[in-house]
Protein backbone atom coordinates (compact mmCIF):
# COMPACT_ATOMS: atom_id res chain seq x y z
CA UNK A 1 22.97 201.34 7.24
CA UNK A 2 24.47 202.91 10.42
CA UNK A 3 23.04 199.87 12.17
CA UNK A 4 25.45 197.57 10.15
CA UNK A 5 28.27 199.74 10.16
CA UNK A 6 27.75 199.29 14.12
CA UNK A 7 27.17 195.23 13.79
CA UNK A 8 30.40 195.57 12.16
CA UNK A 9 32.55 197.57 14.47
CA UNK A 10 31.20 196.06 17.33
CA UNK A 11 32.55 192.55 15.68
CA UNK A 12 36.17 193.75 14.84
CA UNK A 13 36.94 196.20 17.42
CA UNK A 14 37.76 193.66 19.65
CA UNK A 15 39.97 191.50 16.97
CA UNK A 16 41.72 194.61 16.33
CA UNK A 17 41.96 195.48 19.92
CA UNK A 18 43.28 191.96 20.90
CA UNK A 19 46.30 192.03 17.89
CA UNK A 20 47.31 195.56 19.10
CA UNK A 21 47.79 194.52 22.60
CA UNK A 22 49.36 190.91 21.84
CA UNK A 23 52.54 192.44 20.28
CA UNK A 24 53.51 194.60 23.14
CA UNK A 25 53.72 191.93 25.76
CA UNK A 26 55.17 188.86 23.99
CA UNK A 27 58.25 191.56 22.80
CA UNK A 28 58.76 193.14 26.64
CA UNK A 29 59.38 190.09 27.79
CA UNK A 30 61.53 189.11 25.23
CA UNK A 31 63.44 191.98 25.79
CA UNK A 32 63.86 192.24 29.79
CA UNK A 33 63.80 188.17 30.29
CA UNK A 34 65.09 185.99 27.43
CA UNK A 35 66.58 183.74 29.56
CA UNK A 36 63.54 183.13 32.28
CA UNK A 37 60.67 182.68 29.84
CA UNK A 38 62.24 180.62 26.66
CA UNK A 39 58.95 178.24 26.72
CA UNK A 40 56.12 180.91 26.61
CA UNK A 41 58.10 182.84 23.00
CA UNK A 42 57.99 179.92 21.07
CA UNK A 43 54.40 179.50 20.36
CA UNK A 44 54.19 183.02 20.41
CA UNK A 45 56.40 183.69 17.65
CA UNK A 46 57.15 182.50 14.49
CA UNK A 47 59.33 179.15 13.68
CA UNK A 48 62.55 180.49 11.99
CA UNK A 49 62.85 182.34 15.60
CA UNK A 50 63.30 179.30 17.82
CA UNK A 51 65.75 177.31 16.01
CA UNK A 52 67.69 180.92 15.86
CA UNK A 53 68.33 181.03 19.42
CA UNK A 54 69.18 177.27 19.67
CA UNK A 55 72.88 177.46 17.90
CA UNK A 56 74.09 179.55 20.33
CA UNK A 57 74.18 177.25 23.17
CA UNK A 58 75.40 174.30 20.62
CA UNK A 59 78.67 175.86 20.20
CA UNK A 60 80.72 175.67 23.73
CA UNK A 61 79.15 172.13 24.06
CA UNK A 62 80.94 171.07 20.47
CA UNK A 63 84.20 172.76 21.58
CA UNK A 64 84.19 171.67 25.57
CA UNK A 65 84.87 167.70 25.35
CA UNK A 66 86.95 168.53 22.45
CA UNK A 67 89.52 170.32 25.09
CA UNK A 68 90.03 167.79 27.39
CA UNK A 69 90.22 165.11 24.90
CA UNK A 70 93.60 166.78 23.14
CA UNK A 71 95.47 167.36 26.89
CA UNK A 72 96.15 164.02 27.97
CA UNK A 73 97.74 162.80 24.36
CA UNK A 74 101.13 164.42 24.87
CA UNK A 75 101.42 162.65 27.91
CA UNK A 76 100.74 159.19 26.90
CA UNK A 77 102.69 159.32 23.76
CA UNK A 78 105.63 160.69 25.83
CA UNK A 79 106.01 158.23 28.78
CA UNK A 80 106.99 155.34 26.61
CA UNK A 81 110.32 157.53 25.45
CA UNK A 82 111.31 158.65 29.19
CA UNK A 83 111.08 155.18 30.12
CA UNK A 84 112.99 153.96 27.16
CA UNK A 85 116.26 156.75 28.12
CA UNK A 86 116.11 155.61 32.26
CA UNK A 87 116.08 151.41 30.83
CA UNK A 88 119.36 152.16 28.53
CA UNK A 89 120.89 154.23 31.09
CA UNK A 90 123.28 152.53 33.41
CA UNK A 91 122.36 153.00 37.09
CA UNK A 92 125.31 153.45 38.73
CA UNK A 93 127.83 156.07 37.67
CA UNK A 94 129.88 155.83 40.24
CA UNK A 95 133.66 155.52 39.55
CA UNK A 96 133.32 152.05 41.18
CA UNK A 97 130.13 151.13 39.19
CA UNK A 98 131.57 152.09 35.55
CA UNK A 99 134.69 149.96 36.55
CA UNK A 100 132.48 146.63 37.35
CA UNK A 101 130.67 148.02 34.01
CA UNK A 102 133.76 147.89 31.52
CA UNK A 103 135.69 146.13 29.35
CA UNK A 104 138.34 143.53 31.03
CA UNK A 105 141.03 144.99 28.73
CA UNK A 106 140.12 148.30 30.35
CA UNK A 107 139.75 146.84 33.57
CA UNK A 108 143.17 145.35 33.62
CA UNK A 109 144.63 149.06 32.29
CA UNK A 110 142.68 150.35 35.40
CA UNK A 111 144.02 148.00 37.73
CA UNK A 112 147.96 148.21 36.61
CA UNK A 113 147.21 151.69 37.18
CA UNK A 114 145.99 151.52 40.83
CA UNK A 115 149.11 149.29 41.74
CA UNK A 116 151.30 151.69 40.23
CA UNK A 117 150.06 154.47 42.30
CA UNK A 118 150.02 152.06 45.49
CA UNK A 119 153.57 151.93 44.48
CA UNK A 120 154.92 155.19 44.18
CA UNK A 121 152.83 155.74 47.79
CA UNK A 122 154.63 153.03 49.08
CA UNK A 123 158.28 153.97 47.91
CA UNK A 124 157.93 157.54 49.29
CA UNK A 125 156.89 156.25 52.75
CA UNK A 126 159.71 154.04 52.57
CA UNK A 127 162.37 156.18 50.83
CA UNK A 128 161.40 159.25 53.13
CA UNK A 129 162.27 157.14 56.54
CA UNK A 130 165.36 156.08 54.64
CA UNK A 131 166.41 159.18 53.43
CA UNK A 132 165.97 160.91 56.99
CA UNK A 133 167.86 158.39 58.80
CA UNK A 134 170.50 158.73 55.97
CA UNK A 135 170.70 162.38 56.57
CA UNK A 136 170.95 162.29 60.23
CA UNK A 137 173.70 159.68 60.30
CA UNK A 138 175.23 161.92 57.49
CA UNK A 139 175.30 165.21 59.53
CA UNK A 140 176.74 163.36 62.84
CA UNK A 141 179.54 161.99 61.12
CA UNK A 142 180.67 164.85 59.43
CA UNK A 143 179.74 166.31 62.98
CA UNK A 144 182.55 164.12 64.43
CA UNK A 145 185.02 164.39 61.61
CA UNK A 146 185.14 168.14 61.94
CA UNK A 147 185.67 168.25 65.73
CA UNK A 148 188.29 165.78 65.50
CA UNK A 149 192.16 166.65 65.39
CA UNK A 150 193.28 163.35 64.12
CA UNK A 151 192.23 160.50 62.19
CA UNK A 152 192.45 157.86 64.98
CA UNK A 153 190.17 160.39 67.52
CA UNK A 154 187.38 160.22 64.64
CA UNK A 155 187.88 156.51 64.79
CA UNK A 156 187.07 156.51 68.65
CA UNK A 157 183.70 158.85 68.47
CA UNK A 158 182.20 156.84 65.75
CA UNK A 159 183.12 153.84 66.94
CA UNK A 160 179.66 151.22 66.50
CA UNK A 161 177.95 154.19 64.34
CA UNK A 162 176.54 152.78 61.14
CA UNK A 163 176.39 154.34 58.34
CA UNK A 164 178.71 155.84 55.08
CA UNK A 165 180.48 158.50 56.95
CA UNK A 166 181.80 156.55 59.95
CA UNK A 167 182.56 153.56 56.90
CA UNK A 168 184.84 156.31 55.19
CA UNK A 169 186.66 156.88 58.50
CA UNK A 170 187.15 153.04 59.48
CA UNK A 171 188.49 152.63 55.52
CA UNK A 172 191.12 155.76 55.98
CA UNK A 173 192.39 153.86 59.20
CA UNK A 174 192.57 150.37 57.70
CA UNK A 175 194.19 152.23 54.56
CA UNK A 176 196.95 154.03 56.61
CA UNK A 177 197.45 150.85 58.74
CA UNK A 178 198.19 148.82 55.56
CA UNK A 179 200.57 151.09 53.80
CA UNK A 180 202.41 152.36 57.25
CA UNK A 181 205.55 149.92 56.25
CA UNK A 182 206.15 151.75 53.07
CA UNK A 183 205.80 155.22 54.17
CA UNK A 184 209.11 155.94 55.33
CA UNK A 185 210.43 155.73 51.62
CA UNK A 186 207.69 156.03 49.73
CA UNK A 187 205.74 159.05 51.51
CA UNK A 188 202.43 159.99 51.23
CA UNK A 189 201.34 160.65 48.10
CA UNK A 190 200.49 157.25 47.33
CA UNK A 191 198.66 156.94 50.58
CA UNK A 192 196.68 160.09 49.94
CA UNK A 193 195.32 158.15 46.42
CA UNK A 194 194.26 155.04 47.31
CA UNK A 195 192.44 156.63 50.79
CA UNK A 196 190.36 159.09 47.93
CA UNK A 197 189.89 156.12 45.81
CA UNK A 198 187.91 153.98 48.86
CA UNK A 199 186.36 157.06 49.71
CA UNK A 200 185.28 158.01 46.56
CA UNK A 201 183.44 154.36 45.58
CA UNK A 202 182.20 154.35 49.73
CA UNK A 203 180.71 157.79 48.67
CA UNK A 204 179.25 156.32 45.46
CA UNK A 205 177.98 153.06 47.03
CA UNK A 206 176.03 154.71 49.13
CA UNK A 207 174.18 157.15 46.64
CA UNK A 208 173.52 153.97 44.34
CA UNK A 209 171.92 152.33 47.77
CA UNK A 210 169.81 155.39 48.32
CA UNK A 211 168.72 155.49 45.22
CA UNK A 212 167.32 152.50 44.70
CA UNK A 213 163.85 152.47 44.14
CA UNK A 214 163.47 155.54 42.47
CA UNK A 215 163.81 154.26 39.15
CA UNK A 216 160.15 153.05 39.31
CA UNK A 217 158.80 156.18 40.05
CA UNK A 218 160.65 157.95 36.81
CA UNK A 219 159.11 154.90 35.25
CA UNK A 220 155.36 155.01 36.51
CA UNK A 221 155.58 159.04 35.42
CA UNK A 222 156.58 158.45 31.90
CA UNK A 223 154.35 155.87 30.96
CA UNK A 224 151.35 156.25 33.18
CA UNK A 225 149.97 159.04 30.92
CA UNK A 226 150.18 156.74 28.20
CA UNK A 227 148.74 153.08 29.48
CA UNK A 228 146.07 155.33 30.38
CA UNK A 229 145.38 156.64 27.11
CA UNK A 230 145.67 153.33 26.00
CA UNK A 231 142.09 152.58 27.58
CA UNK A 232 141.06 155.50 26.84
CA UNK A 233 141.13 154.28 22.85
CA UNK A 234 139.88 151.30 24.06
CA UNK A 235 136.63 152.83 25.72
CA UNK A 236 136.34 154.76 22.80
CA UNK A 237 136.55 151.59 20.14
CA UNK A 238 134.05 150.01 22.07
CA UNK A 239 131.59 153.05 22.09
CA UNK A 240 131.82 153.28 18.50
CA UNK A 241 131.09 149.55 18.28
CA UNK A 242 128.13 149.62 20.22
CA UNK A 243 126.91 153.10 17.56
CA UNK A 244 127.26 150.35 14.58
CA UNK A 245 125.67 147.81 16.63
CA UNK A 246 122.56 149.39 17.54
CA UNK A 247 122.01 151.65 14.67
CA UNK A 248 122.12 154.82 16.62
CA UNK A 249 123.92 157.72 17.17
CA UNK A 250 121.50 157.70 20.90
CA UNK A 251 124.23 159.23 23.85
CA UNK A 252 122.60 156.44 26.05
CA UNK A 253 124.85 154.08 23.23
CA UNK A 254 127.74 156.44 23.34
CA UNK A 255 128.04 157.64 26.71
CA UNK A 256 129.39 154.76 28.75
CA UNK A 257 131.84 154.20 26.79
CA UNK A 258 132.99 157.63 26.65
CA UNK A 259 133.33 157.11 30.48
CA UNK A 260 135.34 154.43 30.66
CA UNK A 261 137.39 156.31 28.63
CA UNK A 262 137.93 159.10 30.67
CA UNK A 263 138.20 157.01 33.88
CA UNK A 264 141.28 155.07 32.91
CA UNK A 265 142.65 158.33 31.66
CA UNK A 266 141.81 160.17 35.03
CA UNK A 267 143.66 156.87 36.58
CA UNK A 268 146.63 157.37 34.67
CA UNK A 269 147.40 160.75 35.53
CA UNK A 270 146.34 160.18 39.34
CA UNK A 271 149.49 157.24 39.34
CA UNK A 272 151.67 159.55 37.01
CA UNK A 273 151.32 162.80 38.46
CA UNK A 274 152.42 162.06 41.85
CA UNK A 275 155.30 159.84 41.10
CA UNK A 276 156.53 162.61 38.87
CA UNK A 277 156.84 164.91 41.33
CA UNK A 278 157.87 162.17 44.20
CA UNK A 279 160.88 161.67 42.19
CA UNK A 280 161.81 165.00 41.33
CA UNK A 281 161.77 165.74 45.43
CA UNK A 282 163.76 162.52 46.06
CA UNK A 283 166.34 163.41 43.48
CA UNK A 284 167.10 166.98 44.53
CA UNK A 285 167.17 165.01 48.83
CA UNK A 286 169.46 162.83 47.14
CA UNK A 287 171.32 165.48 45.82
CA UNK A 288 171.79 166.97 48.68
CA UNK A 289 172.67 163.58 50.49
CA UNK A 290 175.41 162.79 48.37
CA UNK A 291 176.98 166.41 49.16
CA UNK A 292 177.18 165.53 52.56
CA UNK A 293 179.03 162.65 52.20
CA UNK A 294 181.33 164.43 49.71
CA UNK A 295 182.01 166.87 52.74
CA UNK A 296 182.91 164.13 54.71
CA UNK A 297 185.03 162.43 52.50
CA UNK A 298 186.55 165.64 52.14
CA UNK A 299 187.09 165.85 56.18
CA UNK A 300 188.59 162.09 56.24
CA UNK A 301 190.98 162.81 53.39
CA UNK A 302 192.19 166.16 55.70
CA UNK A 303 192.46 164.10 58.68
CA UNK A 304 194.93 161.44 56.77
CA UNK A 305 196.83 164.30 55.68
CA UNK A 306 197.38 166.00 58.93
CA UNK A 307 198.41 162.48 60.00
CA UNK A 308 200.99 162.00 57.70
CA UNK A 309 202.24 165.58 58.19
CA UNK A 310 202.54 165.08 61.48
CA UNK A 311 204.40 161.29 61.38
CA UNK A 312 206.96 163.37 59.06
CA UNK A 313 207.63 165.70 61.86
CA UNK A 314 207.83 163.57 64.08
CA UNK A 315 204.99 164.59 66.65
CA UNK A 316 202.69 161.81 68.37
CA UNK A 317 199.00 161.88 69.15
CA UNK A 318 200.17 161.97 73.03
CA UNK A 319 202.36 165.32 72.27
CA UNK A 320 199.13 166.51 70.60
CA UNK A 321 197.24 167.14 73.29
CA UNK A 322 199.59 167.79 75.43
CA UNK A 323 199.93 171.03 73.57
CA UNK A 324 196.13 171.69 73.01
């Protein structure tokens, strides 16, 4: 009996031995190194254990390709629209290249408009030379006129000047030389009237001369503004025909239209604005022109009187200065 109890043991001491040690190195390993030894744990252990450990690589491989993939979709779908916008664009927005880009009615607006302003340039290059000359011409007579004692002394110091003052004292002379018969019974009242009347349309001759030309710029002021807003409803009509044409409310549609618009309105006020205010300065020069020769027609019509007072009393020129 103790024999076979000792066959026994000696038989399954070492199965037992063999399952108690197993354990102990298959879970170290699998507990210091799961990632070195993968290969060695699978036949070791049971089956549900492998295909455990296997999802957990699976899932960034399912979710990495899918990353890339949704990047380069936004792009693609959005290249077609940018390159849509820059084809109905116009390239050149220049004020130049949205003039060769309108309408002829607004072209021709445009073009009325630049004349105009070449225009009102023109006349206040023109007028302003004019208007100095006038002045200094002005000045000189009346200059003369007040240094002079009598009428025929004037007539010697401006002899071959031009201009309205030295015209008002050649017409006072010519005046008193015509009515000398009759002034011994008429006297000099008469005289006096007809020498203010030349004077007076001399005078007014000359500020109609010097004002010629002005008249267009009161006329390029007050309707500038307005021819341009005239293409400026044009530029607008046509923007809102292109909106029913195409279907679309797109600026792209809209916006060159819009700047037409506000071209031949920025035109307009670039011819108006400046004739406005050239007109207003040649007025108030004008003005002040016409008061000159008012002084000087003043000056003449002293001169004839001291003439006259002095052929009553009997004095000559020669006496005259004899006594100065």
């Amino acid at each position: 009996m103790a024999a076979a109890m000792g066959i026994v043991l000696l038989g399954v001491g070492p199965a037992l031995a063999q399952e108690v040690t197993q354990p102990n190195p298959s879970t170290a390993p699998a507990a210091t190194q799961p990632a070195t030894q993968p290969a060695p744990a699978a036949p070791a252990a049971p089956a549900p254990s492998a295909p455990a450990a296997q999802p957990a690589p699976a899932a960034p491989t399912s979710t990495a390709p899918s990353a890339p993939q949704a990047e380069p979709q936004p792009v693609i779908a959005g290249q077609p629209a940018a390159e849509e916008r820059d084809a109905s664009l116009p390239h050149d927005l220049s004020p130049w290249g949205m003039f060769m880009a309108a309408d002829w009615i607004v072209k021709a607006v445009m073009i009325g408009l630049g004349l105009a302003s070449l225009a009102t340039w023109t006349i206040w290059v023109a007028k302003s030379l004019e208007l100095a000359g006038a002045r200094r011409r002005a000045n000189k007579a009346l200059k003369t006129i007040g240094h002079s004692a009598t009428l025929s002394e004037a007539v010697r110091a401006l002899d071959g000047v031009k201009g309205p003052g030295a015209i008002m004292v050649r017409a006072a002379e010519d005046e008193v030389r015509l009515s000398s018969p009759a002034l011994a019974r008429a006297g000099g009242e008469g005289l006096k009237e007809r020498v203010s009347s030349r004077l007076s349309r001399i005078e007014a001759k000359a500020g109609r001369r010097l004002s010629k030309g002005t008249g267009i710029l009161a006329t390029i002021g007050s309707i500038g503004p307005f021819v341009g807003l005239f293409g400026t409803v044009w530029g607008i009509m046509n923007s809102f025909i292109n909106i029913s044409e195409a279907q679309t409310t797109n600026l792209a549609v809209v916006a060159p239209g819009i700047a037409e618009a506000l071209l031949a309105t920025a035109i307009g006020l670039v011819a108006a604005i400046p004739a406005v205010v050239i007109y207003n300065v040649f007025a108030r020069a004008i003005t002040g022109y016409r008061s000159l020769l008012a002084d000087a027609s003043a000056g003449v019509e002293r001169l004839v009187s001291r003439d006259l007072d002095f052929r009553a009393a009997g004095v000559r020129e020669g006496t005259l200065h004899a006594a100065e």
